[in-house]
Every structure is written in C-alpha cells, then in structure tokens.
PDB file of N, CA and C in Angstrom:
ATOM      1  N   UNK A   1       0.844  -1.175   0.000  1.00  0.00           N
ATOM      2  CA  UNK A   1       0.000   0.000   0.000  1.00  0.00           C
ATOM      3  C   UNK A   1       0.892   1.241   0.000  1.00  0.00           C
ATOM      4  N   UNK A   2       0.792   2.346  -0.589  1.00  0.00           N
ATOM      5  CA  UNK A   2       1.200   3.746  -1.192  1.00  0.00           C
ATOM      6  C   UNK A   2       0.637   4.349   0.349  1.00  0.00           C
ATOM      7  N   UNK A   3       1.527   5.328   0.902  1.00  0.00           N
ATOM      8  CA  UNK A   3       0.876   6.217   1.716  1.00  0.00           C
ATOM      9  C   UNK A   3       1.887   7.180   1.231  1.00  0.00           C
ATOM     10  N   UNK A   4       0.769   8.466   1.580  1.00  0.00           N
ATOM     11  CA  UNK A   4       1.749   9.902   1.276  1.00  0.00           C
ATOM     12  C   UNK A   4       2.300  10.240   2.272  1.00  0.00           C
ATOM     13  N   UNK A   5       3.476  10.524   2.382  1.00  0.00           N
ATOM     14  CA  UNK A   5       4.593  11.209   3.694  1.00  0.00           C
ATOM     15  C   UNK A   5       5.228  12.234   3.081  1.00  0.00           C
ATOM     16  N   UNK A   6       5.495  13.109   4.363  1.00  0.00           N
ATOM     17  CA  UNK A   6       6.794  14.048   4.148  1.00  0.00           C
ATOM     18  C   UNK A   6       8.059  14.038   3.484  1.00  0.00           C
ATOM     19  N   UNK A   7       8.616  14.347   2.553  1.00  0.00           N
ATOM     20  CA  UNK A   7       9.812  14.213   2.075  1.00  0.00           C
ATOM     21  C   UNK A   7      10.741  15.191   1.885  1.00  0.00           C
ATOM     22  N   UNK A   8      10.573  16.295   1.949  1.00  0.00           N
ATOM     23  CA  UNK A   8      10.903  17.592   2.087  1.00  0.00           C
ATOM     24  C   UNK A   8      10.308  18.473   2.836  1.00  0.00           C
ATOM     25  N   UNK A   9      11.182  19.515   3.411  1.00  0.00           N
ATOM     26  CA  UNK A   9      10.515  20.694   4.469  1.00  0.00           C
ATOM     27  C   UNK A   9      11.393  21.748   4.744  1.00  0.00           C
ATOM     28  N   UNK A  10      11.217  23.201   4.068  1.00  0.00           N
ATOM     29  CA  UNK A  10      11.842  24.084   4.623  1.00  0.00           C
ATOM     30  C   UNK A  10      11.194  24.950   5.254  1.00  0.00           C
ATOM     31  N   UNK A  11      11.720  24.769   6.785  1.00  0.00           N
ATOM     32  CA  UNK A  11      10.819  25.636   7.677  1.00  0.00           C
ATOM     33  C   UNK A  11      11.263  27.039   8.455  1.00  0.00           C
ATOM     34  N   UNK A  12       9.872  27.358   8.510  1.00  0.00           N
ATOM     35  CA  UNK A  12      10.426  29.018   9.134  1.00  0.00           C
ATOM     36  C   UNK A  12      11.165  29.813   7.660  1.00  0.00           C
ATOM     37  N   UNK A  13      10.972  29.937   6.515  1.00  0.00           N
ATOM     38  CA  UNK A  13      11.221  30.333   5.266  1.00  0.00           C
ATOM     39  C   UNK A  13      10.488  32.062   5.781  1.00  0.00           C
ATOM     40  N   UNK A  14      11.694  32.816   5.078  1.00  0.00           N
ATOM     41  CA  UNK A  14      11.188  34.281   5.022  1.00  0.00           C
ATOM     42  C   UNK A  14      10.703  34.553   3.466  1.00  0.00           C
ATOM     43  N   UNK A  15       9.707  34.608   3.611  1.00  0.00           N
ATOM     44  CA  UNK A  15       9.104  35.729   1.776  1.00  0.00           C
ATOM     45  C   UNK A  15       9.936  36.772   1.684  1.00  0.00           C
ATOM     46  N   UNK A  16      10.610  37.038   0.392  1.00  0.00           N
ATOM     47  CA  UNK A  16      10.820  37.973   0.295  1.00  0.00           C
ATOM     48  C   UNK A  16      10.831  38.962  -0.433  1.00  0.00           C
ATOM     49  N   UNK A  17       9.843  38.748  -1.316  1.00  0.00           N
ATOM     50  CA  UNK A  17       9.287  38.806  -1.854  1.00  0.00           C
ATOM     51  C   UNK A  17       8.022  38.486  -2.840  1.00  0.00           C
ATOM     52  N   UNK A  18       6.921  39.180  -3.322  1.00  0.00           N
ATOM     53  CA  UNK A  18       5.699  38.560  -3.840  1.00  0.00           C
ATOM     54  C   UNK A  18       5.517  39.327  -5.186  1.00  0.00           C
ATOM     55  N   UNK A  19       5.189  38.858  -6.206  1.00  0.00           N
ATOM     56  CA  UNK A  19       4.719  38.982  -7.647  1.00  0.00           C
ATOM     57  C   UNK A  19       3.687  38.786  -7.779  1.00  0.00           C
ATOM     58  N   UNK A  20       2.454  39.747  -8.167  1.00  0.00           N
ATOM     59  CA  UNK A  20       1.772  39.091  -8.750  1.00  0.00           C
ATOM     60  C   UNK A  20       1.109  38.883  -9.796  1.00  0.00           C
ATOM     61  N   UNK A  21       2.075  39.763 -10.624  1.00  0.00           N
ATOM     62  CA  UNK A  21       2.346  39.867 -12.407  1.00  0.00           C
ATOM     63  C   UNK A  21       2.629  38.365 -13.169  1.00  0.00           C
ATOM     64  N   UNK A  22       3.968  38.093 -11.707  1.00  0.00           N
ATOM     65  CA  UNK A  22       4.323  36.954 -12.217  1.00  0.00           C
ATOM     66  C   UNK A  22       3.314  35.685 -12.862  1.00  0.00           C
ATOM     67  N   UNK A  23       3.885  34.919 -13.541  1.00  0.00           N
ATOM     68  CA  UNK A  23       3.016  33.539 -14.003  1.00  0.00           C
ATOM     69  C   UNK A  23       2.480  32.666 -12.629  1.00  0.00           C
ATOM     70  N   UNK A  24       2.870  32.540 -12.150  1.00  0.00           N
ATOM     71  CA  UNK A  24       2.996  31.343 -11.060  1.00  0.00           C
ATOM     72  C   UNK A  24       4.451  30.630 -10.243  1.00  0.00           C
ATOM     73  N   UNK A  25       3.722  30.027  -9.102  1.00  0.00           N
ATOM     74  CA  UNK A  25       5.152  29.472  -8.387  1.00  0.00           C
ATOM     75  C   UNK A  25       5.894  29.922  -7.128  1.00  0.00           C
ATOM     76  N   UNK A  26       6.550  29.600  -6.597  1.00  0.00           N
ATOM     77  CA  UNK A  26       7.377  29.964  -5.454  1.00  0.00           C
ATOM     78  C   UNK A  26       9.023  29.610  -5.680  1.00  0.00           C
ATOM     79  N   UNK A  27       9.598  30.507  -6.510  1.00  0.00           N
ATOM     80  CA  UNK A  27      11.156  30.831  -6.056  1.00  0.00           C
ATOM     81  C   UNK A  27      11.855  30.436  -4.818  1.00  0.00           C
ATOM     82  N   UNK A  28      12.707  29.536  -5.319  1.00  0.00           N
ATOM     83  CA  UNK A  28      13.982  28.727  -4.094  1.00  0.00           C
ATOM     84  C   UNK A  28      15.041  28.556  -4.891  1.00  0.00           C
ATOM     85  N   UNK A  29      15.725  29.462  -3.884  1.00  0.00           N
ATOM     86  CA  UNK A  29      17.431  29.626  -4.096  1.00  0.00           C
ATOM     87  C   UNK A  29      17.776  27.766  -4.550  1.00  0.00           C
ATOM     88  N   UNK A  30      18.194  27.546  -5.344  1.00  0.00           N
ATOM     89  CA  UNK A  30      18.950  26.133  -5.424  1.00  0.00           C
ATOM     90  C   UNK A  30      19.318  25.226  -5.035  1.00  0.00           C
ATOM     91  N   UNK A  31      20.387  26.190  -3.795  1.00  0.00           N
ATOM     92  CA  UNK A  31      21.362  25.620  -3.142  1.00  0.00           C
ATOM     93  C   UNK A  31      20.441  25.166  -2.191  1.00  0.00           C
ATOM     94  N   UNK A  32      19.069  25.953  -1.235  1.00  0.00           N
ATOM     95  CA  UNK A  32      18.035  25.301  -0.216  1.00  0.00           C
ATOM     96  C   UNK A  32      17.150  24.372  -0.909  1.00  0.00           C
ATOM     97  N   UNK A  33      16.937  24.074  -2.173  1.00  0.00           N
ATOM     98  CA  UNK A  33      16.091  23.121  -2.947  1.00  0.00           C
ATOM     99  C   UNK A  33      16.600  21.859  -2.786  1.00  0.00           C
ATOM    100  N   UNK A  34      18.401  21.918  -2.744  1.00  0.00           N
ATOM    101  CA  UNK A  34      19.062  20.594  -3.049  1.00  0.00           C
ATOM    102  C   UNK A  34      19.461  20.294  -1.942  1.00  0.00           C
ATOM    103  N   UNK A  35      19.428  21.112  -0.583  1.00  0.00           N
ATOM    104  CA  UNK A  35      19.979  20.523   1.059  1.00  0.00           C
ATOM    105  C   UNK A  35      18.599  19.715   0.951  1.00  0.00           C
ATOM    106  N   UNK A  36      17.573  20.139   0.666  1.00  0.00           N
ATOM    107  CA  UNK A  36      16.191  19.359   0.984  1.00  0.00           C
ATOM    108  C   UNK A  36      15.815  18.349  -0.011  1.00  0.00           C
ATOM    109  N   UNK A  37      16.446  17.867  -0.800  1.00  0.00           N
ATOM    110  CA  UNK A  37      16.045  17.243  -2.031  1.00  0.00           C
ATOM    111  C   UNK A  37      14.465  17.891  -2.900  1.00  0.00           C
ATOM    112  N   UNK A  38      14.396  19.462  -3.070  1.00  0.00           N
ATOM    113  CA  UNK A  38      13.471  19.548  -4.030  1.00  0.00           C
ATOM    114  C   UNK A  38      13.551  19.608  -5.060  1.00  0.00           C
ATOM    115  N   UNK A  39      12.529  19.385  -5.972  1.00  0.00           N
ATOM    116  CA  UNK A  39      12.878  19.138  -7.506  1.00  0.00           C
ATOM    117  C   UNK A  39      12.610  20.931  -8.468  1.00  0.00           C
ATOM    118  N   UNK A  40      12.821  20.646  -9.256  1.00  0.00           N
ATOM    119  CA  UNK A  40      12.613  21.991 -10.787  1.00  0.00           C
ATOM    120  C   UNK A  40      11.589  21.408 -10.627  1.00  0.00           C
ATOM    121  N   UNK A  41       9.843  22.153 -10.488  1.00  0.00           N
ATOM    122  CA  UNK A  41       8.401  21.999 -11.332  1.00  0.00           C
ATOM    123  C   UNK A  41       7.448  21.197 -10.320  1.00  0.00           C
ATOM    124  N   UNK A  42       8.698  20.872  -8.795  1.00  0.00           N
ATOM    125  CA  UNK A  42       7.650  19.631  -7.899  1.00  0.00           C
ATOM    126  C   UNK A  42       6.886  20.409  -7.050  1.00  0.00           C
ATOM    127  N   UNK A  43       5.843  20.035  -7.070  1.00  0.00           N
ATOM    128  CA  UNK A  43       4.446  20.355  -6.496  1.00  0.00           C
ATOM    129  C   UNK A  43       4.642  20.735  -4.743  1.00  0.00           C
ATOM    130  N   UNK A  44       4.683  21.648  -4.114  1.00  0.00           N
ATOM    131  CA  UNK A  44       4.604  22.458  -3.020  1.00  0.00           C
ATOM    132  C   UNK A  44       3.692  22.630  -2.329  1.00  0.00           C
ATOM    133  N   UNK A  45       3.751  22.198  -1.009  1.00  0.00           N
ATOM    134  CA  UNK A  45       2.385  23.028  -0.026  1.00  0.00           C
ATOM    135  C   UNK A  45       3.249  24.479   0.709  1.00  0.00           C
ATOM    136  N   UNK A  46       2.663  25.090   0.639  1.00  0.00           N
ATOM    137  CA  UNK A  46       3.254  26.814   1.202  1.00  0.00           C
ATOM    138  C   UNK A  46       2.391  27.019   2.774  1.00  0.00           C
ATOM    139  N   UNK A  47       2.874  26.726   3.516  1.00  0.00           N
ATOM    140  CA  UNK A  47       1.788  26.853   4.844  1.00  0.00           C
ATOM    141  C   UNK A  47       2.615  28.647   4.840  1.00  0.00           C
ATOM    142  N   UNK A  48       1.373  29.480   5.687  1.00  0.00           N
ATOM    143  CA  UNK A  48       2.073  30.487   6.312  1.00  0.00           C
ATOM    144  C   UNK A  48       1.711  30.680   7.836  1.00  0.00           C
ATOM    145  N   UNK A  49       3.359  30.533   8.590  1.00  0.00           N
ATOM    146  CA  UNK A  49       3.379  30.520  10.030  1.00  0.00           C
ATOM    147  C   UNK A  49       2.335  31.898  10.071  1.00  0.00           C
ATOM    148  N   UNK A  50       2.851  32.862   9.918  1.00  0.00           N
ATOM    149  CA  UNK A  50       2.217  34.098  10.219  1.00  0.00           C
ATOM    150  C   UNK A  50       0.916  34.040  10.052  1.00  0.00           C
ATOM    151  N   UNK A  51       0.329  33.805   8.878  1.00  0.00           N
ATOM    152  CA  UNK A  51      -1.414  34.269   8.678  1.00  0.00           C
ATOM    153  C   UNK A  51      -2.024  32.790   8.746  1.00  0.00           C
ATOM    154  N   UNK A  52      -1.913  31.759   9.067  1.00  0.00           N
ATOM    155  CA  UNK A  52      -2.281  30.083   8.577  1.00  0.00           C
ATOM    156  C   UNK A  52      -2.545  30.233   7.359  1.00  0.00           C
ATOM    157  N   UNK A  53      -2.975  31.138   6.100  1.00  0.00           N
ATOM    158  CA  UNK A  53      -3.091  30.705   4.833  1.00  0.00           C
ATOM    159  C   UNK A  53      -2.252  29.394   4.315  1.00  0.00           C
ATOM    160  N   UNK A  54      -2.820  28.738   3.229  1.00  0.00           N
ATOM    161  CA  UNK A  54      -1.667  27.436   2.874  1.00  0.00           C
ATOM    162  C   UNK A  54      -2.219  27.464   1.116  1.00  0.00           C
ATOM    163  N   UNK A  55      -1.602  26.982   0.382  1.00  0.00           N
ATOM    164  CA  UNK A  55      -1.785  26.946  -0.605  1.00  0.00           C
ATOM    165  C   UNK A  55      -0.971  25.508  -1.340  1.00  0.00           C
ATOM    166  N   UNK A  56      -1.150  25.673  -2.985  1.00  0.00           N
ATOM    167  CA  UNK A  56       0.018  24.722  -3.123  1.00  0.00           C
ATOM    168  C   UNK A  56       0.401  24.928  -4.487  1.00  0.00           C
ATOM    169  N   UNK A  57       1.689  24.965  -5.010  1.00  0.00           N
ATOM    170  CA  UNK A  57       2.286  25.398  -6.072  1.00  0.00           C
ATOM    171  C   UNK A  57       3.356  24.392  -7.033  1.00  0.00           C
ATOM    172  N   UNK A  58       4.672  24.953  -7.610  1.00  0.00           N
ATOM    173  CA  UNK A  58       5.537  24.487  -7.777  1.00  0.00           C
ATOM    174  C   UNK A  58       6.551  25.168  -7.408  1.00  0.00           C
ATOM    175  N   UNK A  59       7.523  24.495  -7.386  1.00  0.00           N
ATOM    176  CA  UNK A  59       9.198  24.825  -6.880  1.00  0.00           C
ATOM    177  C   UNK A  59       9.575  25.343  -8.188  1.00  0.00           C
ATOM    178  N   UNK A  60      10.596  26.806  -8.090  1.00  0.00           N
ATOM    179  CA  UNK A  60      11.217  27.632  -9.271  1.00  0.00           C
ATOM    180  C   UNK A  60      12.250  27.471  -8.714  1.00  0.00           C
ATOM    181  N   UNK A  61      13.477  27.162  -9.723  1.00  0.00           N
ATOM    182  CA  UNK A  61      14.376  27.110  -8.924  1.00  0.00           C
ATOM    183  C   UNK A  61      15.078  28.440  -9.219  1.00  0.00           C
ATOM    184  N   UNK A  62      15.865  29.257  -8.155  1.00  0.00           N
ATOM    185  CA  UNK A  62      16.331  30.495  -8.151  1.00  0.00           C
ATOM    186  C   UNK A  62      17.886  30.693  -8.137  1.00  0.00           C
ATOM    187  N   UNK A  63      18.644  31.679  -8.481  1.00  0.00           N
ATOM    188  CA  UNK A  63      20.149  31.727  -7.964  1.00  0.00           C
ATOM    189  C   UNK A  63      20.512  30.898  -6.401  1.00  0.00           C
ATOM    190  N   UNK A  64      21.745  30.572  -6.565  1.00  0.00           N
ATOM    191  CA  UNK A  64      21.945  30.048  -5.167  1.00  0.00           C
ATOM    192  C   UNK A  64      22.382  30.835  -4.287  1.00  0.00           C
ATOM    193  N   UNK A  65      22.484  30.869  -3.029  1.00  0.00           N
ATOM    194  CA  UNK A  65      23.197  31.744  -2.460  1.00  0.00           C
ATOM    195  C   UNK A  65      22.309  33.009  -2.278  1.00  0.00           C
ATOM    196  N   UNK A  66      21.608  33.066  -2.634  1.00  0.00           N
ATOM    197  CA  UNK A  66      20.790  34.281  -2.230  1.00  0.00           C
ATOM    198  C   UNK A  66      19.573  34.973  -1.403  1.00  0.00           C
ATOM    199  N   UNK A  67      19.513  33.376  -0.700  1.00  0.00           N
ATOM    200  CA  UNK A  67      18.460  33.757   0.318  1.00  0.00           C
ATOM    201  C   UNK A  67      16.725  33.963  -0.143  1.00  0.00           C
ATOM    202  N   UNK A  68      16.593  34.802  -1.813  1.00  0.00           N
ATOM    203  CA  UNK A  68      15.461  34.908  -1.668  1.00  0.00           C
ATOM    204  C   UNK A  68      14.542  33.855  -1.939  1.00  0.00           C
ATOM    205  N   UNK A  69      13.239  33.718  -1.487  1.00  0.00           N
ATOM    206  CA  UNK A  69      12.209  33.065  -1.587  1.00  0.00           C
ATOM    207  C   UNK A  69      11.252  34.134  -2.124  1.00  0.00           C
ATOM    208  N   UNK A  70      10.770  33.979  -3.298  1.00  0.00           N
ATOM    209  CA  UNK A  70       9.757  34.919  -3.708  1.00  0.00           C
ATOM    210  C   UNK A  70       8.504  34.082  -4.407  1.00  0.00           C
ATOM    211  N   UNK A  71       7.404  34.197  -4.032  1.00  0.00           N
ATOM    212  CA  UNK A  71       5.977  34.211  -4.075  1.00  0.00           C
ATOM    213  C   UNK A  71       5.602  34.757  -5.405  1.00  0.00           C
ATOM    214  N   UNK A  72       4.757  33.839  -6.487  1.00  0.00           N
ATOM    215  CA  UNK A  72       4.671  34.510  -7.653  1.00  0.00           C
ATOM    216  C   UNK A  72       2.978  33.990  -8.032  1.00  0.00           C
ATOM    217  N   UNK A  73       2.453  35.120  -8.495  1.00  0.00           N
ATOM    218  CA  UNK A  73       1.253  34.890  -9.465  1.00  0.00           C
ATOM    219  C   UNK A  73       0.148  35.217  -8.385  1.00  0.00           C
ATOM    220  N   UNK A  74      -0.726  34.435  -8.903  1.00  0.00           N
ATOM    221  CA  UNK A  74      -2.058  34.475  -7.621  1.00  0.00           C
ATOM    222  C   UNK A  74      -1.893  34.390  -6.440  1.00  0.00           C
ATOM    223  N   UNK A  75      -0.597  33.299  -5.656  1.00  0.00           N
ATOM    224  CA  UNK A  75      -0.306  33.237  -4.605  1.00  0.00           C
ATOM    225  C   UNK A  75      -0.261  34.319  -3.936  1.00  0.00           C
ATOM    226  N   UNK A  76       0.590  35.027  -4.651  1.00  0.00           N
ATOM    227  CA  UNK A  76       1.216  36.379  -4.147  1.00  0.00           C
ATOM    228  C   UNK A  76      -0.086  37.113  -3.047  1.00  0.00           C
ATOM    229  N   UNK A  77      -1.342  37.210  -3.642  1.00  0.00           N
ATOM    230  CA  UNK A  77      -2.680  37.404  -2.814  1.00  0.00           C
ATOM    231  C   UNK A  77      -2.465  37.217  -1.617  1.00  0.00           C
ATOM    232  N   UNK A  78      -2.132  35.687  -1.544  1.00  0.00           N
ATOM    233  CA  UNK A  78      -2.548  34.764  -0.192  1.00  0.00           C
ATOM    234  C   UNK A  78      -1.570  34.706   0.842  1.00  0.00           C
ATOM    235  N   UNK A  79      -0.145  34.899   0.238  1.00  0.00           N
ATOM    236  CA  UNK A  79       1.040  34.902   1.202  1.00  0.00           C
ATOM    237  C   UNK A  79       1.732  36.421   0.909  1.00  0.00           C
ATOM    238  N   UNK A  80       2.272  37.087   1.481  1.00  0.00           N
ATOM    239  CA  UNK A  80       3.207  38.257   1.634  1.00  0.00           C
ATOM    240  C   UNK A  80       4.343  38.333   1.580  1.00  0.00           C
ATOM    241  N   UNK A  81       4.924  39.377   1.217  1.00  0.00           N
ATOM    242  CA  UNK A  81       6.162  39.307   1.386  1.00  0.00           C
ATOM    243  C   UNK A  81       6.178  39.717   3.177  1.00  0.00           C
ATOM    244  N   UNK A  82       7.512  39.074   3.532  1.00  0.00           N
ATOM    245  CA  UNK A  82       8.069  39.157   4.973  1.00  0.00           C
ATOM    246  C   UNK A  82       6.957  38.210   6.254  1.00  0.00           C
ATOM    247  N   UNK A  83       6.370  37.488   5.439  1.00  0.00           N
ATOM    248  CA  UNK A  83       5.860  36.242   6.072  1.00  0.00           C
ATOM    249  C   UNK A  83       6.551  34.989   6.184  1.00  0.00           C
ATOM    250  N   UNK A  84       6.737  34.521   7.443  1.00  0.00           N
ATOM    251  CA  UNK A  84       7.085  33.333   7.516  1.00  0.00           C
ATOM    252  C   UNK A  84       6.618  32.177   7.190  1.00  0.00           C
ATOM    253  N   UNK A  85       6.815  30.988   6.507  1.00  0.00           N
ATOM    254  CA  UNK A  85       6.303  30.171   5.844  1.00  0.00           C
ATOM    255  C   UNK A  85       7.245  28.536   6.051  1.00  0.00           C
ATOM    256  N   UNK A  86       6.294  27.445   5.665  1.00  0.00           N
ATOM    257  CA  UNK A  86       6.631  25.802   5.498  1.00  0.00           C
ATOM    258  C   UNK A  86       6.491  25.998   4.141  1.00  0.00           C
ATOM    259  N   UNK A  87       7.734  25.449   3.957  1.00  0.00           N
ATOM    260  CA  UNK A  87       7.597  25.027   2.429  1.00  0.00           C
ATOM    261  C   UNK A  87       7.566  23.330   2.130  1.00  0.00           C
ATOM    262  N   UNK A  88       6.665  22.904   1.984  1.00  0.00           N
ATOM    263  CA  UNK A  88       6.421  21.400   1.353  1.00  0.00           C
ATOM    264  C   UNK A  88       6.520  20.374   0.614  1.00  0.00           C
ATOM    265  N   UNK A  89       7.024  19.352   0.207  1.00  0.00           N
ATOM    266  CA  UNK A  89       6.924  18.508  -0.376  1.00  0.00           C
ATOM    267  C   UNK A  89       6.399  17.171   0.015  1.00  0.00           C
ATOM    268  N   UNK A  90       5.599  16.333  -0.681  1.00  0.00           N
ATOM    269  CA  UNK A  90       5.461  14.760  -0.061  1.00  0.00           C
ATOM    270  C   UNK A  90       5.422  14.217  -1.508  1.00  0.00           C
ATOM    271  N   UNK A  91       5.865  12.961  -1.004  1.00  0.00           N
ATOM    272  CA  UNK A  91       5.789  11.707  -1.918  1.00  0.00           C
ATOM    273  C   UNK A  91       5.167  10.384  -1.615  1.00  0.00           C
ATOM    274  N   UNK A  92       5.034   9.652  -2.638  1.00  0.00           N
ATOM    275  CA  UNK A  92       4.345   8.120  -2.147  1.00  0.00           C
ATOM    276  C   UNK A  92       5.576   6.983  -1.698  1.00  0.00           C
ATOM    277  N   UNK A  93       5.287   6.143  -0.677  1.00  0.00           N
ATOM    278  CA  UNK A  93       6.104   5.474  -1.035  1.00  0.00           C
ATOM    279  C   UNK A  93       5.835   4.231  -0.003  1.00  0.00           C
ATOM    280  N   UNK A  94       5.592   3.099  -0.061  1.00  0.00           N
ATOM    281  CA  UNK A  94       5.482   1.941   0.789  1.00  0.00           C
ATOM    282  C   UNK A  94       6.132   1.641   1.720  1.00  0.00           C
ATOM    283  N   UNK A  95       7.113   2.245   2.171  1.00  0.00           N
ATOM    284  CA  UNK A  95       8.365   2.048   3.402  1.00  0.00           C
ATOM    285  C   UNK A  95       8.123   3.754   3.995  1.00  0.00           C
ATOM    286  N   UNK A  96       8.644   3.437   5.431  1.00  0.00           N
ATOM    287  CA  UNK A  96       8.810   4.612   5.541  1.00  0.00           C
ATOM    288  C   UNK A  96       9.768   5.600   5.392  1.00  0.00           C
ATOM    289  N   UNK A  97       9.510   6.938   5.284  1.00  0.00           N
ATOM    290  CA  UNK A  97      10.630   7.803   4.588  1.00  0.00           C
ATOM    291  C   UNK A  97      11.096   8.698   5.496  1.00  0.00           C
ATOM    292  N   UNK A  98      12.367   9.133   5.657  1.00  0.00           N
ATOM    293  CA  UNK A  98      13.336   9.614   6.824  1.00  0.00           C
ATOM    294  C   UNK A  98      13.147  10.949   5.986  1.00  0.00           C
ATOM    295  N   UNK A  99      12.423  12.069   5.924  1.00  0.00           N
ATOM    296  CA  UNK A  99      12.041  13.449   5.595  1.00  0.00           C
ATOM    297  C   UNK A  99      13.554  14.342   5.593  1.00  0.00           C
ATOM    298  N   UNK A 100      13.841  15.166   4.404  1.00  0.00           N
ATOM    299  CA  UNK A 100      14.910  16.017   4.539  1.00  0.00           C
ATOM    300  C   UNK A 100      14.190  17.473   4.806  1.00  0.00           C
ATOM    301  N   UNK A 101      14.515  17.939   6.304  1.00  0.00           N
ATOM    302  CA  UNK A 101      13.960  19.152   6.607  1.00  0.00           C
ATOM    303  C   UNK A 101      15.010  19.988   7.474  1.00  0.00           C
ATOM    304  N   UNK A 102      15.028  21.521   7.395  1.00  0.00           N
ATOM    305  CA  UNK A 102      15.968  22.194   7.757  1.00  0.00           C
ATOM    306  C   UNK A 102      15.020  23.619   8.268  1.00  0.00           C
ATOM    307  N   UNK A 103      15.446  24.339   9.509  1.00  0.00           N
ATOM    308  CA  UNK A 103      15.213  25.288  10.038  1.00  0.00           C
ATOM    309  C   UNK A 103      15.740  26.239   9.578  1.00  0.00           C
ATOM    310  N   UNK A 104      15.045  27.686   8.792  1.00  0.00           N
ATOM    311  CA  UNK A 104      15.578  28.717   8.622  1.00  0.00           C
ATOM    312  C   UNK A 104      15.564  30.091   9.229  1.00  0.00           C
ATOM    313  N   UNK A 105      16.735  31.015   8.964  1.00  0.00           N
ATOM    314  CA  UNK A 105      16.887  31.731   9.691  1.00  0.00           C
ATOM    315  C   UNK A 105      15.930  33.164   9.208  1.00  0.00           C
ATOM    316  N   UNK A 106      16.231  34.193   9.594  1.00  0.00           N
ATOM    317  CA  UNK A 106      15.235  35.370   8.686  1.00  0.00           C
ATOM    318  C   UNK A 106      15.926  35.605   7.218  1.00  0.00           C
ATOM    319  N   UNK A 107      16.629  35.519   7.028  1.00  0.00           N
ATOM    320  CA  UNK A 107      17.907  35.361   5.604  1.00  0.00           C
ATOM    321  C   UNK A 107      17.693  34.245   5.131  1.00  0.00           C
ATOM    322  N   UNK A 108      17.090  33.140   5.295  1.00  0.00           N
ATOM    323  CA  UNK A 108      16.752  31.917   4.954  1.00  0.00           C
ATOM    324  C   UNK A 108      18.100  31.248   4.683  1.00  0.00           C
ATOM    325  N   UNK A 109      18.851  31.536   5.944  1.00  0.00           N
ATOM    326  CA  UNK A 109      19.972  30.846   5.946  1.00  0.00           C
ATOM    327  C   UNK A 109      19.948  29.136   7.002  1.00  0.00           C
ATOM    328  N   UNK A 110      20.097  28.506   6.663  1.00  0.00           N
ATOM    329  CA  UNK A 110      19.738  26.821   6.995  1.00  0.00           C
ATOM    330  C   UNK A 110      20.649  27.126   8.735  1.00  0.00           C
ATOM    331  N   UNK A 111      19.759  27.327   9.844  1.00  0.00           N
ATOM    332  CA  UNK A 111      20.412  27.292  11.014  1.00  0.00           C
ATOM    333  C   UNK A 111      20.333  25.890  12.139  1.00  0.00           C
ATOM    334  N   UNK A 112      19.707  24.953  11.715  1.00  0.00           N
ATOM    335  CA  UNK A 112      19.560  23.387  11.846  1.00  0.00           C
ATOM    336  C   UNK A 112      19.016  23.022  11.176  1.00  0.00           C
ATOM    337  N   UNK A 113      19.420  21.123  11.538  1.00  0.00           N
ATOM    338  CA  UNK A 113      18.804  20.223  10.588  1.00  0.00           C
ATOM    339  C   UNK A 113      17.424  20.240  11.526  1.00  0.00           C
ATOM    340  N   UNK A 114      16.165  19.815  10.521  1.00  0.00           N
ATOM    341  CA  UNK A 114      15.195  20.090  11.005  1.00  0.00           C
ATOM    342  C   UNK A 114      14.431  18.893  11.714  1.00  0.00           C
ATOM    343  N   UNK A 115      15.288  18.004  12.221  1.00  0.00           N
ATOM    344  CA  UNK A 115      14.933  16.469  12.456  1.00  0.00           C
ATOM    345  C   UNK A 115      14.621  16.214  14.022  1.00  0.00           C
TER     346      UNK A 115
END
C-alpha cells in the first residue's frame, strides 16, 4: 500500500518577496532546494506561520546563495512578502521515509537540521 509522507521541508522560510504579475510558483534559491532534495516543477504546499493561509504550487528554482524566496502569481494574494512560511513537499512510497527538513533563519539561511 502507497501512503503519502513528508519528504521535504523548509521551515520558518522568510518571503521575500511577492509577484503578482508573475506567471505562477514559489522561487527557491537552489542551493536550499538541493539541502532538501526539491525538484525543478515539484508540487509544493506553502503553509504560512504568520497568517495560517496554505496553498500549493511548484518549486522555481532560483540563484543560489541568495536567500530569496519569492511568491509569484495568484499566490502572491494569499502569502506576503516578509511572512514566515513551510515550504512542502510529499511523496508516495510503501516504506517509511526519513524526511529532509531544515530550520531557517530570517535570511533563509539553513540554522539546523530540522529532524
């Protein structure tokens, strides 16, 4: 039997921006996509600590090294810039899965593993 679990999690994520010209999506620096194993185009839940809004999108992948997380398209509505946020991923999988998740700082700099 398939159950859905956690497989990714970047938590405590600062917005830092919001578009809402943009097409769609949520912008992640690279380098925080690949500590967490997220993919180019994989499907996202966006919780926001601050307002509980949640939504769900795809992963853009962004420059590395740069901290920003930016909010694009309709989202942009629902989440803010300078809101704190879970960023999401799950997958299927018949065994259970040991989740790659990391605590961020206001710079969305990785300040623990999130385990």
């Amino acid at each position: 039997m398939l159950h859905q679990v956690l497989k990714s999690k970047l938590h405590r994520a600062m917005i830092t921006a919001a578009d809402v010209e943009y097409e769609g999506s949520i912008e992640i620096p690279t380098d925080l996509m690949e500590t967490v194993g997220l993919w180019a185009g994989e499907k996202v839940l966006v919780a926001s600590i601050t307002t509980g809004n949640r939504l769900e999108t795809y992963a853009q992948p962004g420059p590395p090294g740069t901290g920003q997380i930016i909010i694009n398209g309709g989202a942009a509505h629902r989440i803010k810039k300078g809101e704190r946020v879970a960023i999401m991923a799950f997958g299927l999988s018949e065994i259970p899965v040991v989740a790659k998740k990391v605590v961020l700082d206001e710079e969305n700099r990785v300040i623990r593993d999130g385990r």
